[in-house]
N, C-alpha and C. Protein backbone atom coordinates (compact mmCIF):
# COMPACT_ATOMS: atom_id res chain seq x y z
N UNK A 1 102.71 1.50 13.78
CA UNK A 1 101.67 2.29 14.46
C UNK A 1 100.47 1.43 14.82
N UNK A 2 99.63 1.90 16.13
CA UNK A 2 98.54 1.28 15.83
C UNK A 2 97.61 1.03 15.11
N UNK A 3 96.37 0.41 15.36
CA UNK A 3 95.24 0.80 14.39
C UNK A 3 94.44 2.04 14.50
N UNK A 4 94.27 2.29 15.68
CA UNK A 4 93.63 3.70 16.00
C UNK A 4 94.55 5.29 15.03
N UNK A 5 95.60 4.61 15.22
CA UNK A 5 97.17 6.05 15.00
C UNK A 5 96.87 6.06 13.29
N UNK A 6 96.81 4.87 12.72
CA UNK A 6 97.32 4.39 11.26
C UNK A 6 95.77 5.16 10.48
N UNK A 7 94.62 4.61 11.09
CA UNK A 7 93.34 5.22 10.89
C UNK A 7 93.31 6.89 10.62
N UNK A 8 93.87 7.53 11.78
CA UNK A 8 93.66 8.83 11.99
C UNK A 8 94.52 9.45 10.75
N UNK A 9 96.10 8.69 10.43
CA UNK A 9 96.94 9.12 10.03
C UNK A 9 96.16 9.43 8.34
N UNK A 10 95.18 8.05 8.05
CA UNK A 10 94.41 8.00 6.35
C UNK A 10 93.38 9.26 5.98
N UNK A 11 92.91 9.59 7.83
CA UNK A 11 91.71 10.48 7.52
C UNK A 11 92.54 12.00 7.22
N UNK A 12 93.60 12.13 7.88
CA UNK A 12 94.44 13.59 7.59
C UNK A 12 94.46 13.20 6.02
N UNK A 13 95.19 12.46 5.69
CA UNK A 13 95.52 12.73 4.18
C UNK A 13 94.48 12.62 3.47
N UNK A 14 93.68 12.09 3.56
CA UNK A 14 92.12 12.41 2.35
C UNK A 14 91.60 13.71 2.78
N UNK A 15 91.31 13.47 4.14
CA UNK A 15 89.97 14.73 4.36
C UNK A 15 90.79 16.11 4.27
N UNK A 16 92.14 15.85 5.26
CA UNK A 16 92.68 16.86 5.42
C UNK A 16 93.43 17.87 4.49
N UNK A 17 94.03 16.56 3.52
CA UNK A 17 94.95 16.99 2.38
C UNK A 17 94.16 16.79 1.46
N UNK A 18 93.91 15.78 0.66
CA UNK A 18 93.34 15.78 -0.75
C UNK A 18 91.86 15.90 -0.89
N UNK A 19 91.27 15.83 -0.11
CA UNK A 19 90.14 16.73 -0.35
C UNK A 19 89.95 18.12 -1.08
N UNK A 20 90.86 19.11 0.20
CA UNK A 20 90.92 20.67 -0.57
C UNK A 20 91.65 20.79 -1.27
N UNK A 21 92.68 19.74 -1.92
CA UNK A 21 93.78 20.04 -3.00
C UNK A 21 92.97 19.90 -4.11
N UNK A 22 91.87 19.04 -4.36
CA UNK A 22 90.83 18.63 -5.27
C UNK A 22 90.01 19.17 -5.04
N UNK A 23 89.18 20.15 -4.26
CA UNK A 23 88.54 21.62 -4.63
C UNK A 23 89.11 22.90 -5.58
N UNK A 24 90.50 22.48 -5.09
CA UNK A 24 91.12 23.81 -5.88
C UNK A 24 91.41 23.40 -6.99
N UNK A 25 91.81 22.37 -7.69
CA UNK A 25 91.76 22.01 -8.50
C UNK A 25 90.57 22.26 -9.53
N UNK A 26 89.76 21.71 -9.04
CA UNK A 26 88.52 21.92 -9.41
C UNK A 26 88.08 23.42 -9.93
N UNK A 27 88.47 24.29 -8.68
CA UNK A 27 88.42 25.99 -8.98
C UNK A 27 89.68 26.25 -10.34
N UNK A 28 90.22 26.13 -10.32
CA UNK A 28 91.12 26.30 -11.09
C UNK A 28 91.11 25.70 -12.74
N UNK A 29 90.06 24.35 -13.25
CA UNK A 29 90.51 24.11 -14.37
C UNK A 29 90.38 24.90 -15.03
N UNK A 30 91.65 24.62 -16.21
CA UNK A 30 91.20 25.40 -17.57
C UNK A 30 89.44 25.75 -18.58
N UNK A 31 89.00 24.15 -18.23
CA UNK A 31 87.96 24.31 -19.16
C UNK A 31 86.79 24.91 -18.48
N UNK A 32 85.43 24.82 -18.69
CA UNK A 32 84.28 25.41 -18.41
C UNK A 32 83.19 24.69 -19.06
N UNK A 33 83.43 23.22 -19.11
CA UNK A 33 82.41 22.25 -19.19
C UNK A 33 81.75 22.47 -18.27
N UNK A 34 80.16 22.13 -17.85
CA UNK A 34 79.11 22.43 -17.15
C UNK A 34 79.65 20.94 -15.71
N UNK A 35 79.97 20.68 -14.93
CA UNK A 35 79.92 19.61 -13.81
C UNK A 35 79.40 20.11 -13.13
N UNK A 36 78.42 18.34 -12.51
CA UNK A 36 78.34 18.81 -10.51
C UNK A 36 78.88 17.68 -9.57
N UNK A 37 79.14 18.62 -8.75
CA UNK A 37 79.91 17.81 -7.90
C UNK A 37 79.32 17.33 -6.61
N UNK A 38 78.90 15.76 -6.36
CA UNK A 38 78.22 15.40 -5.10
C UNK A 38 79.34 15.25 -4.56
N UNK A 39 79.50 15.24 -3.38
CA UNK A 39 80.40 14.72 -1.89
C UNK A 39 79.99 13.84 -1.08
N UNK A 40 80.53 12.71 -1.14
CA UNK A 40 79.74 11.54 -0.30
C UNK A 40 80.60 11.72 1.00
N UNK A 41 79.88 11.97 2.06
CA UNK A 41 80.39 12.32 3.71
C UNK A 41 79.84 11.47 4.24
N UNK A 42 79.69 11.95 5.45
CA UNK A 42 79.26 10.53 6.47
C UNK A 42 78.24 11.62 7.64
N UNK A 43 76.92 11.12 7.96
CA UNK A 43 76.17 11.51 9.20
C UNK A 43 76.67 11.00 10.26
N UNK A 44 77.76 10.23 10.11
CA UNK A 44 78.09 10.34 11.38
C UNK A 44 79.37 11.76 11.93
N UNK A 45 79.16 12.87 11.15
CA UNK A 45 79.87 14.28 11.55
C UNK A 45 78.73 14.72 13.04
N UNK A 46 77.78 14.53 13.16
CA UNK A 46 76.80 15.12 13.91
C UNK A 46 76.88 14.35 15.20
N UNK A 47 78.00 12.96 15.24
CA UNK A 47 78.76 12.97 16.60
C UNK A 47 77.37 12.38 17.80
N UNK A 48 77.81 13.15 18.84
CA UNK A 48 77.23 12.30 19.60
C UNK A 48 76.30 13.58 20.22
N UNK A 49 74.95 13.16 19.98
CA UNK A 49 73.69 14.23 20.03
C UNK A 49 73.04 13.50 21.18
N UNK A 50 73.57 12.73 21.81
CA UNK A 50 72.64 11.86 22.84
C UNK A 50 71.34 11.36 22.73
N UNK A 51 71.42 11.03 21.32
CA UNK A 51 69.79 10.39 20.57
C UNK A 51 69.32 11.43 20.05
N UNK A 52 69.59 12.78 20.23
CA UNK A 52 68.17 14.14 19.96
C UNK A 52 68.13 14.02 18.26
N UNK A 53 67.22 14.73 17.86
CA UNK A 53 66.76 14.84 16.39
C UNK A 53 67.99 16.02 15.79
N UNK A 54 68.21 15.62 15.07
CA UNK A 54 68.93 16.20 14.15
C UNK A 54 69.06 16.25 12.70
N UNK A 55 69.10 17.56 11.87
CA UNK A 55 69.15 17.95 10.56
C UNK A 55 69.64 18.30 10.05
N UNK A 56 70.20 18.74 8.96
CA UNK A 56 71.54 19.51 8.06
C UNK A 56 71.79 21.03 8.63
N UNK A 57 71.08 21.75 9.73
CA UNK A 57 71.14 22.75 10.16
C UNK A 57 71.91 22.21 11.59
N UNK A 58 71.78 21.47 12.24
CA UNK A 58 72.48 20.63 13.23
C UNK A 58 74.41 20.93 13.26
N UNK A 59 74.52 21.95 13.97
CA UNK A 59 76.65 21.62 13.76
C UNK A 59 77.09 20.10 13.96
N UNK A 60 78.01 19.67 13.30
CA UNK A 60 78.55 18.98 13.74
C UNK A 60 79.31 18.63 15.01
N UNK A 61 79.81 17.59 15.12
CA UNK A 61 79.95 17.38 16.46
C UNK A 61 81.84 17.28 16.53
N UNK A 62 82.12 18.65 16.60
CA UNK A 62 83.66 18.79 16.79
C UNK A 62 84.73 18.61 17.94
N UNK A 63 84.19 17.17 18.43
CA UNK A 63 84.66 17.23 19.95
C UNK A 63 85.98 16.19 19.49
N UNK A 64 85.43 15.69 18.43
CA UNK A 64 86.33 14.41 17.91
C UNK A 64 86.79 14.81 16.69
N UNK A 65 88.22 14.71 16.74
CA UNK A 65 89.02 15.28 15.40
C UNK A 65 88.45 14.49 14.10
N UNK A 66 88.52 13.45 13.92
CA UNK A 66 87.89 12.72 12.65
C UNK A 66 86.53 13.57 12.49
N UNK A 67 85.73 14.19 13.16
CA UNK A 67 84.54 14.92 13.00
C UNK A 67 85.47 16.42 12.50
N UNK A 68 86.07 16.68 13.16
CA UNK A 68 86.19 18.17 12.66
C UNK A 68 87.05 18.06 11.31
N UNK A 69 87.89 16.85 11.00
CA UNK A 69 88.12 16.85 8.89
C UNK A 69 87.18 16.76 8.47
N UNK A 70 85.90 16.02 9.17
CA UNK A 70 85.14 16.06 7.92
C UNK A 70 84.28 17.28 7.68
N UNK A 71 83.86 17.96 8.65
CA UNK A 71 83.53 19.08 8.44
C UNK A 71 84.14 20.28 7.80
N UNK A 72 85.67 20.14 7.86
CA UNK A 72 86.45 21.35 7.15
C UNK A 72 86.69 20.83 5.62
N UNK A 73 86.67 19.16 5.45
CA UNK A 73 86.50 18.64 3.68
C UNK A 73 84.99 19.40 3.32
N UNK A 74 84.01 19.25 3.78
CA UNK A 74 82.50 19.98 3.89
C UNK A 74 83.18 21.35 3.19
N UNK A 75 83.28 21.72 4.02
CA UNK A 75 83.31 23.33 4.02
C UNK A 75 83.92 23.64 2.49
N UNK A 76 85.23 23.00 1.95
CA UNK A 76 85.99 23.16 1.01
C UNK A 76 85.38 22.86 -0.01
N UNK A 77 84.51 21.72 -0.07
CA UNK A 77 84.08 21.46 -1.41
C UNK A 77 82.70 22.27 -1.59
N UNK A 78 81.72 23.05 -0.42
CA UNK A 78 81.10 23.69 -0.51
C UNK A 78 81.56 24.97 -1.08
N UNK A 79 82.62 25.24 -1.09
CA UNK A 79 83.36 26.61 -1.15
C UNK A 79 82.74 26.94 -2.83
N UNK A 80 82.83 25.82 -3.69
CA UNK A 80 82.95 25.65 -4.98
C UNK A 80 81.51 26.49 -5.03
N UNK A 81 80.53 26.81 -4.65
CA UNK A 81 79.33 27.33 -4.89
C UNK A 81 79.08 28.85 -4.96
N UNK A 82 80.67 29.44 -4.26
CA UNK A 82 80.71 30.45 -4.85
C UNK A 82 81.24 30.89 -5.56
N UNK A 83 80.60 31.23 -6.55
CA UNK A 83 81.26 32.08 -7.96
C UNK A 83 82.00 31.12 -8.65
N UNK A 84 82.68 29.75 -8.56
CA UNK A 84 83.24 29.14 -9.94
C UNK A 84 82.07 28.58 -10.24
N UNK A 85 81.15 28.63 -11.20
CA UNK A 85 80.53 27.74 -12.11
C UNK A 85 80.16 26.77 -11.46
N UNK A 86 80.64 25.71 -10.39
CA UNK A 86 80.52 24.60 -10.77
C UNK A 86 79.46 23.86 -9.05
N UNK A 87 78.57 23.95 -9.35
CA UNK A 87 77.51 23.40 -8.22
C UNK A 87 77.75 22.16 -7.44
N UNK A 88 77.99 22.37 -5.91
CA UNK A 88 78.49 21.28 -5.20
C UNK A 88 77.19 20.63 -4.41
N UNK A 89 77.42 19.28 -3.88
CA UNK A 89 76.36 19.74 -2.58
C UNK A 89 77.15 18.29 -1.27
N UNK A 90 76.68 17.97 -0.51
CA UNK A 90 77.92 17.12 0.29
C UNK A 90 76.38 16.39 1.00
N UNK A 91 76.27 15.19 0.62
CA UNK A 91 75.07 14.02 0.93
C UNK A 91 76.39 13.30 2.43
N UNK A 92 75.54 13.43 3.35
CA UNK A 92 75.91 12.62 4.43
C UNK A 92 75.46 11.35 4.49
N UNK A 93 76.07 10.03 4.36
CA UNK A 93 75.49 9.06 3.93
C UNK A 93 75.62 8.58 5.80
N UNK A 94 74.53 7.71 5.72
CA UNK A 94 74.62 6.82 7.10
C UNK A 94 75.13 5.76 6.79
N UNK A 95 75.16 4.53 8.32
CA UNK A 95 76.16 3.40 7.28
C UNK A 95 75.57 2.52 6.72
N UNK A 96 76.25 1.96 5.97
CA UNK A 96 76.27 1.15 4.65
C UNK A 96 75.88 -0.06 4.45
N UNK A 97 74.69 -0.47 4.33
CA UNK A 97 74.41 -1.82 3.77
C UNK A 97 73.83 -2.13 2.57
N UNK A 98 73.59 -3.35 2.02
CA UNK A 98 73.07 -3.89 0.83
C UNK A 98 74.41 -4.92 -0.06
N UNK A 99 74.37 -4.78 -1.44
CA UNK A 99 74.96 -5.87 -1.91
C UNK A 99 76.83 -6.25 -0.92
N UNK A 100 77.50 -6.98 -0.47
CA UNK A 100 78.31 -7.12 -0.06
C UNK A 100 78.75 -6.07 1.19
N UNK A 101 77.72 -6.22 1.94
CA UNK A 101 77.58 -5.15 3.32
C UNK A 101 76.42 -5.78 3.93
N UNK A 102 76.48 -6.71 4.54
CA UNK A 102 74.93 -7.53 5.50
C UNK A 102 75.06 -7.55 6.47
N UNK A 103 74.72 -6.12 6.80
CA UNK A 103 75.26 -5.84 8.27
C UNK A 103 74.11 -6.33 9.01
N UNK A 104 72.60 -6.78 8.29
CA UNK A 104 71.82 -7.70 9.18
C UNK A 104 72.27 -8.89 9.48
N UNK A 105 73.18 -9.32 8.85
CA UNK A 105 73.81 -10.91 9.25
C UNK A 105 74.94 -10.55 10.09
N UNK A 106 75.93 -9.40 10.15
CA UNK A 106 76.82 -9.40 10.97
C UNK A 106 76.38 -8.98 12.32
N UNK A 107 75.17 -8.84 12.77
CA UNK A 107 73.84 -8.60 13.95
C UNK A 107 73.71 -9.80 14.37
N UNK A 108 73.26 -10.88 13.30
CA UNK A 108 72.50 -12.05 13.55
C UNK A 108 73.46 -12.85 14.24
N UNK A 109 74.96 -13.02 13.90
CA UNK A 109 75.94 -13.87 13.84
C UNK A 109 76.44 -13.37 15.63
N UNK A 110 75.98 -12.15 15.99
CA UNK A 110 76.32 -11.99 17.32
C UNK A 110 75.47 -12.19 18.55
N UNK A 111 74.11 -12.86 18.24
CA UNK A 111 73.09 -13.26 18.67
C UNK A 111 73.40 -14.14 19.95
N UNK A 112 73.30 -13.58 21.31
CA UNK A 112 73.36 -14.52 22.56
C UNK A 112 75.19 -14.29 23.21
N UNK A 113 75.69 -12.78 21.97
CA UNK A 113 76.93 -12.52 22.69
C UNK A 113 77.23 -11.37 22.91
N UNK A 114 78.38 -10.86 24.01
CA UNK A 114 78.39 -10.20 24.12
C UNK A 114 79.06 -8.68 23.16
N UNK A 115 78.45 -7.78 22.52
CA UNK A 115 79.24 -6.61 21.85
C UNK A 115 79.58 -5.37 22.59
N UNK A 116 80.78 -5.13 22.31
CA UNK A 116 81.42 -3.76 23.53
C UNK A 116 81.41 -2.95 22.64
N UNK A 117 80.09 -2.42 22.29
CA UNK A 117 79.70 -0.95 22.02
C UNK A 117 78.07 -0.75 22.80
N UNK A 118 78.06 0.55 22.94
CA UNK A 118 76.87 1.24 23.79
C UNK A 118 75.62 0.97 22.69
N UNK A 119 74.89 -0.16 23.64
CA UNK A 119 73.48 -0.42 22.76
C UNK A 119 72.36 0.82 22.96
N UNK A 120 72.79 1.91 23.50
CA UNK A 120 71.25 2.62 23.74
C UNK A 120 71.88 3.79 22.55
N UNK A 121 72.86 3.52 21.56
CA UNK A 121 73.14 4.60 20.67
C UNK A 121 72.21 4.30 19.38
N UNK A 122 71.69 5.62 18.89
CA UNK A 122 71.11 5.23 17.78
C UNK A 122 72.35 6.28 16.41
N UNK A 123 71.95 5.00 15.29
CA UNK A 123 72.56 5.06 14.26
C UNK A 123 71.86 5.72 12.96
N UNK A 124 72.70 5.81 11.74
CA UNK A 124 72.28 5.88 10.76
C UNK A 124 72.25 5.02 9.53
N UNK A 125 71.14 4.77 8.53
CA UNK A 125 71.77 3.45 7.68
C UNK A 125 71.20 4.23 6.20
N UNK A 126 71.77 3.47 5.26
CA UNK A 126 71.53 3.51 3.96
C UNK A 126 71.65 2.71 3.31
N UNK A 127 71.02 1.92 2.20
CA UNK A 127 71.18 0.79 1.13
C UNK A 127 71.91 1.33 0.33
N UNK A 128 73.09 0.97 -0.05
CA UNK A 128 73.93 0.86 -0.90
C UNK A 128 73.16 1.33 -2.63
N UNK A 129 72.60 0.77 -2.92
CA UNK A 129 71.55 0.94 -4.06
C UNK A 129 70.28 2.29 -4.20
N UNK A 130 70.57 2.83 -2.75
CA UNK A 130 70.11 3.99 -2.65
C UNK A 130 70.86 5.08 -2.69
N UNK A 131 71.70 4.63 -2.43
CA UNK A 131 73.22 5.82 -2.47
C UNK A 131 73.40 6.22 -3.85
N UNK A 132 73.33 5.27 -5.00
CA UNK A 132 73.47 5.13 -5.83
C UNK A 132 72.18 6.17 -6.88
N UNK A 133 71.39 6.03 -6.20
CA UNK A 133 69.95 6.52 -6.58
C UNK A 133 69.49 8.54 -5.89
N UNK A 134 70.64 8.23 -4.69
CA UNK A 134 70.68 9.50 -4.37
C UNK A 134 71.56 10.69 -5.21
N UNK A 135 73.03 10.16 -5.32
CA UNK A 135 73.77 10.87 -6.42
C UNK A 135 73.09 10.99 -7.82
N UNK A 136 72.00 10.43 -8.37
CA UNK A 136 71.61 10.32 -9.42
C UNK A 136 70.60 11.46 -9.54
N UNK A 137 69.97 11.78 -8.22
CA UNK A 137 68.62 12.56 -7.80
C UNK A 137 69.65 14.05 -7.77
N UNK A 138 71.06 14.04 -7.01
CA UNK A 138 71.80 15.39 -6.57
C UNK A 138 72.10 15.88 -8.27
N UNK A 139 72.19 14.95 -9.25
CA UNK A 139 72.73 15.30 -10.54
C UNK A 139 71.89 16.27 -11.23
N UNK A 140 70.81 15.74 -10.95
CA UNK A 140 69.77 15.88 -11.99
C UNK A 140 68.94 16.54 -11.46
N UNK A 141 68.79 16.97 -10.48
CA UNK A 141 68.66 18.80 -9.56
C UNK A 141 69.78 19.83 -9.43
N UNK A 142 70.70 19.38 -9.78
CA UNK A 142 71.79 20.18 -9.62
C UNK A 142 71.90 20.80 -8.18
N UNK A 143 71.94 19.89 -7.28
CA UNK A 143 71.25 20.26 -5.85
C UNK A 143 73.10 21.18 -4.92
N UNK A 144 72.47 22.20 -4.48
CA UNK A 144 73.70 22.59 -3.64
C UNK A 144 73.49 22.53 -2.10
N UNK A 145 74.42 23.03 -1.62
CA UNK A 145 74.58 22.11 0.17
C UNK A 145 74.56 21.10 0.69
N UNK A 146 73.91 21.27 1.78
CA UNK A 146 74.14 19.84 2.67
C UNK A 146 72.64 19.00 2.51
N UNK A 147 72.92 18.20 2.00
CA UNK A 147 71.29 16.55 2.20
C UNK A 147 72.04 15.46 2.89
N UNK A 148 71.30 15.07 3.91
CA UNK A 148 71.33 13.77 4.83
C UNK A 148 70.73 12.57 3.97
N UNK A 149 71.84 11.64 3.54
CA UNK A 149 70.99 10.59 2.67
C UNK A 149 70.97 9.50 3.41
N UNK A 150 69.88 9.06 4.32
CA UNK A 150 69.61 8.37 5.16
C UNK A 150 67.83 7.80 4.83
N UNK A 151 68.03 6.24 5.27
CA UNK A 151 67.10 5.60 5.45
C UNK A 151 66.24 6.04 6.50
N UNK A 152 65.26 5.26 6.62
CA UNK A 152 63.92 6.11 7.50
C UNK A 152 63.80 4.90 9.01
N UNK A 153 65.17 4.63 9.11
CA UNK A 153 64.88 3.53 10.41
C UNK A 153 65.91 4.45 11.67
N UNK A 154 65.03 4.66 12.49
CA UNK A 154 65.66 5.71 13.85
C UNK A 154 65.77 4.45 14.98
N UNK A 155 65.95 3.38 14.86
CA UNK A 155 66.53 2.64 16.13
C UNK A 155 67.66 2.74 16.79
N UNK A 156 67.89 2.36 17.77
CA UNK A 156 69.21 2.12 19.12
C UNK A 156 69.67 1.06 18.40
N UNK A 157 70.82 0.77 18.46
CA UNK A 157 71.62 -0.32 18.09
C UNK A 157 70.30 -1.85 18.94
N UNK A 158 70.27 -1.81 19.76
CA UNK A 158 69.81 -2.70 20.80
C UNK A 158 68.42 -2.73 20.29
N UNK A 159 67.64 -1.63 19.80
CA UNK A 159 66.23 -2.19 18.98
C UNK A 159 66.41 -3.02 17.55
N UNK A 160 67.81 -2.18 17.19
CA UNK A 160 67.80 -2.96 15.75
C UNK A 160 67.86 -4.46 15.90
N UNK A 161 68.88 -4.91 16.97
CA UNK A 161 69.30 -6.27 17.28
C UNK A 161 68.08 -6.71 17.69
N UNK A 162 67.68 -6.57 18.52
CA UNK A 162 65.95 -7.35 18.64
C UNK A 162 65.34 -7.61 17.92
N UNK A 163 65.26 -7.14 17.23
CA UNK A 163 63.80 -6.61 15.56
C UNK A 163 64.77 -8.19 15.28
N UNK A 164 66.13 -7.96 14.59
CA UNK A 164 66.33 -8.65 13.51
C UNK A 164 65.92 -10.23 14.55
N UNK A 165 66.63 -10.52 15.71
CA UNK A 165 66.98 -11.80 16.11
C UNK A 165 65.56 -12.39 16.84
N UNK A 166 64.06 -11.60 17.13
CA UNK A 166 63.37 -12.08 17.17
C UNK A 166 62.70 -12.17 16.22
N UNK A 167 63.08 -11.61 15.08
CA UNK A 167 62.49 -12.38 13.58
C UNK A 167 62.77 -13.75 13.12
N UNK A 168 64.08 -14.07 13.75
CA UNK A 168 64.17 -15.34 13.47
C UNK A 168 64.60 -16.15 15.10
N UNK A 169 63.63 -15.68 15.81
CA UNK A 169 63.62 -16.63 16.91
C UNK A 169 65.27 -16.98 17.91
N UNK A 170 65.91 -16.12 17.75
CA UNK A 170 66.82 -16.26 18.55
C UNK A 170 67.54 -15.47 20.00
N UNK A 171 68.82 -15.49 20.80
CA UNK A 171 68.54 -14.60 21.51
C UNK A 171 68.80 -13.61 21.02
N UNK A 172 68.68 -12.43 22.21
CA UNK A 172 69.43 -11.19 21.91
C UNK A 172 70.67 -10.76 21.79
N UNK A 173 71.02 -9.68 21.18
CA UNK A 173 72.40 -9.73 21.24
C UNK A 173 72.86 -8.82 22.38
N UNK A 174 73.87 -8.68 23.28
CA UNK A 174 73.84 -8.62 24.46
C UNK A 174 74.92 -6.91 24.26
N UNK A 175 74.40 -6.00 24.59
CA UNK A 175 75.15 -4.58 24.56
C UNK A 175 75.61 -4.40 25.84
N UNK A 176 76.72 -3.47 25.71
CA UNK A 176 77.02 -2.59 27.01
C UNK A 176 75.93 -1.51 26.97
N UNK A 177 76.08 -0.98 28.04
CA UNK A 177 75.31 0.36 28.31
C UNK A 177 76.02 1.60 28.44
N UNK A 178 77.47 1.46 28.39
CA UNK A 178 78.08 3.01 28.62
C UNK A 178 79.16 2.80 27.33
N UNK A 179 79.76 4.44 27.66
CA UNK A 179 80.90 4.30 26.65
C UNK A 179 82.27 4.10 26.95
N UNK A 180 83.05 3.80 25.92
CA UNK A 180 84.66 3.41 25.92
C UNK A 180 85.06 4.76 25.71
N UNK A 181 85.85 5.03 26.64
CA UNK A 181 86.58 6.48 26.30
C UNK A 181 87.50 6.81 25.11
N UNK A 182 87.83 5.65 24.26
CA UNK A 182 88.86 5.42 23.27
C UNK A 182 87.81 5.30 21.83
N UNK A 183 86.83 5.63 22.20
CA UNK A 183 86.00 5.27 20.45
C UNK A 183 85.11 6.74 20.15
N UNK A 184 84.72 6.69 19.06
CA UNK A 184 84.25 8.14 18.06
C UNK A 184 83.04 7.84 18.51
N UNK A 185 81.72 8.13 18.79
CA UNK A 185 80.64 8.11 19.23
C UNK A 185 79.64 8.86 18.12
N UNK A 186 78.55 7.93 17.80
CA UNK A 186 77.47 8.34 16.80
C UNK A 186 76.48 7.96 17.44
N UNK A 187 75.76 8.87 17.83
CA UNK A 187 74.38 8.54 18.58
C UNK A 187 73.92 9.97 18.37
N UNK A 188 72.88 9.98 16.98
CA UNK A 188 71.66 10.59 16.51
C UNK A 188 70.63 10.69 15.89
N UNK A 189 69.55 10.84 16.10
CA UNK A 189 68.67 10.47 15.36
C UNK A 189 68.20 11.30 13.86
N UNK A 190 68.87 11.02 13.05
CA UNK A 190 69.07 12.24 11.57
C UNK A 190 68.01 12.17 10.73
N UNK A 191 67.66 13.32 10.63
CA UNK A 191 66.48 13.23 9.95
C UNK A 191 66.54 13.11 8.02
N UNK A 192 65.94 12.60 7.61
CA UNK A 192 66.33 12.81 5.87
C UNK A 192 65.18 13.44 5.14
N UNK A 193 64.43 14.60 6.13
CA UNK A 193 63.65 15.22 5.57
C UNK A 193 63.73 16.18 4.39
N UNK A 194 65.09 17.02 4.37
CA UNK A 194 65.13 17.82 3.46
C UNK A 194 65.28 17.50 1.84
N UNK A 195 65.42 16.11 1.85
CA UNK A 195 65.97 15.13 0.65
C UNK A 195 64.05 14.85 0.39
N UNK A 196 63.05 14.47 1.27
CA UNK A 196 62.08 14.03 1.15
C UNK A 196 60.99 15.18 0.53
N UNK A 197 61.81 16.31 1.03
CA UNK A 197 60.64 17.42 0.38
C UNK A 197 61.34 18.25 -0.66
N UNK A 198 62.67 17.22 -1.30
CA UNK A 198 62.93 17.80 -2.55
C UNK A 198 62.61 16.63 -3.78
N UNK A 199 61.86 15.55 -3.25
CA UNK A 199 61.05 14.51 -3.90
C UNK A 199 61.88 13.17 -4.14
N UNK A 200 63.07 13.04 -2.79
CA UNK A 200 63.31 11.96 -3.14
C UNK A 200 63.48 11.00 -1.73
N UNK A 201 62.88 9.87 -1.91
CA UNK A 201 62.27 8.71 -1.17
C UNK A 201 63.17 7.40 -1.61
N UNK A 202 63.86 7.25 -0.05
CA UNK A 202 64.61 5.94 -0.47
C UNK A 202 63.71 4.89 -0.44
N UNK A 203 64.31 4.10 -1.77
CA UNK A 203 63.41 2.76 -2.01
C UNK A 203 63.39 1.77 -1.02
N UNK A 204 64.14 1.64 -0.04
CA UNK A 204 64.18 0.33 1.16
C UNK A 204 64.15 1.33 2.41
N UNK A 205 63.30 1.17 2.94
CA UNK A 205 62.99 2.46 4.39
C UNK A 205 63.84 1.69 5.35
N UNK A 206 64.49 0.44 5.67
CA UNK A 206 65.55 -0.04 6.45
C UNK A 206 65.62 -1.32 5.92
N UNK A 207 66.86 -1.42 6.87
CA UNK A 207 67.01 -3.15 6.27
C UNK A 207 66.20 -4.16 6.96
N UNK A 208 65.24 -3.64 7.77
CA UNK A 208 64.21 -4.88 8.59
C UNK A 208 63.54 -4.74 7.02
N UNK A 209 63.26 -4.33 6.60
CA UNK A 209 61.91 -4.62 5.27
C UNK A 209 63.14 -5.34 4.24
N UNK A 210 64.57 -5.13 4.28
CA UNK A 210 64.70 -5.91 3.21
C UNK A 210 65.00 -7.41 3.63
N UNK A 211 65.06 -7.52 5.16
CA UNK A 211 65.38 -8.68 5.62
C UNK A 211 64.20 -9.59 5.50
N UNK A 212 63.16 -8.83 5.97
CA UNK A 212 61.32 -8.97 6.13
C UNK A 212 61.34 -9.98 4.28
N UNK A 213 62.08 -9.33 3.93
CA UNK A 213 61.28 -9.72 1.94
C UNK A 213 62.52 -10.71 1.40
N UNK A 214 63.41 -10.94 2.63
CA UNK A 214 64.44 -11.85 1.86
C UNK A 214 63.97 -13.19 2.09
């Protein structure tokens, strides 16, 4: 199979299959120990918003099947909030950097070439070490629904690349401007307010400040 086919084929069986087989599970044990259950998802369900602001009240963006498992894994492990005991909530993480993820160096390293993805999309990011700090915050609120666990940097792919490569004096890195009809599209600007006015503040507001302090 391809890579595109082989991809799609991993997201059916987690999101599609063992996700809700492991809700029910869950509904179903014997015991009645006190758990909570975080769900680490992805902000990129909210798809392609054409930059606009968006929040955990925001639908997802079901135009693209990998968006609509993750929204129906959502739904299933939310299910748990009614009536079994056991308090869920589903943190949309943006993507992923910090220890063994330098996605400011995999920016830097493309400096003066060309990348075939749409530079006017804006993304979502999170430090790895905040992720870590967020499940810790969902525990110990016993928090239910949906929180966006996202860093506080709203750039275009194409601002991020600037920031980093005129920090260290080099060129730019060179974007397309439109899209490939064959790729999943994330372009929104997500807000992580509802996480901020339940008192929790990621420690690295993007990776320009951790690049800034490296």
């Amino acid at each position: 199979p391809t890579t595109s086919t082989f991809e799609a084929d991993q997201y059916k069986a987690v999101y599609g299959t063992a996700v809700p087989a492991l809700v029910e599970a869950l509904k179903s044990r014997p015991g009645r120990k006190p758990i909570h259950v975080s769900y680490l998802s992805s902000a990129g369900i909210y798809g392609d918003q054409s930059g606009g602001d968006c929040n955990e009240l925001t639908p997802a963006d079901r135009s693209h099947p990998t968006n609509a498992l993750l929204a129906d894994a959502e739904t299933a492990v939310l299910s748990l909030n009614k009536g079994t005991g056991t308090p869920a909530c589903v943190l949309r993480l943006g993507g992923i950097y910090g220890p063994g993820m330098d996605i400011a160096s995999h920016i830097l390293a493309a400096s003066g070439e060309c990348v075939r993805k749409n530079g006017n999309h804006i993304n979502a990011w999170i430090h790895l070490l905040d992720i870590i700090r967020g499940v810790d915050f969902a525990l110990s609120r016993q928090l239910q629904g949906i929180y966006n666990l996202v860093d506080d940097l709203q750039f275009t792919r194409r601002e991020l690349s600037n920031a980093l490569c005129d920090a260290r004096g080099l060129p730019p890195v060179i974007w397309e401007n439109q899209d490939r009809s064959d790729v999943r599209i994330f372009n929104a600007r997500v807000s992580n307010a509802r996480l901020r006015q339940m008192g929790f503040r990621p420690n690295i507001a993007s990776m320009l400040d951790q690049v800034a302090a490296a």
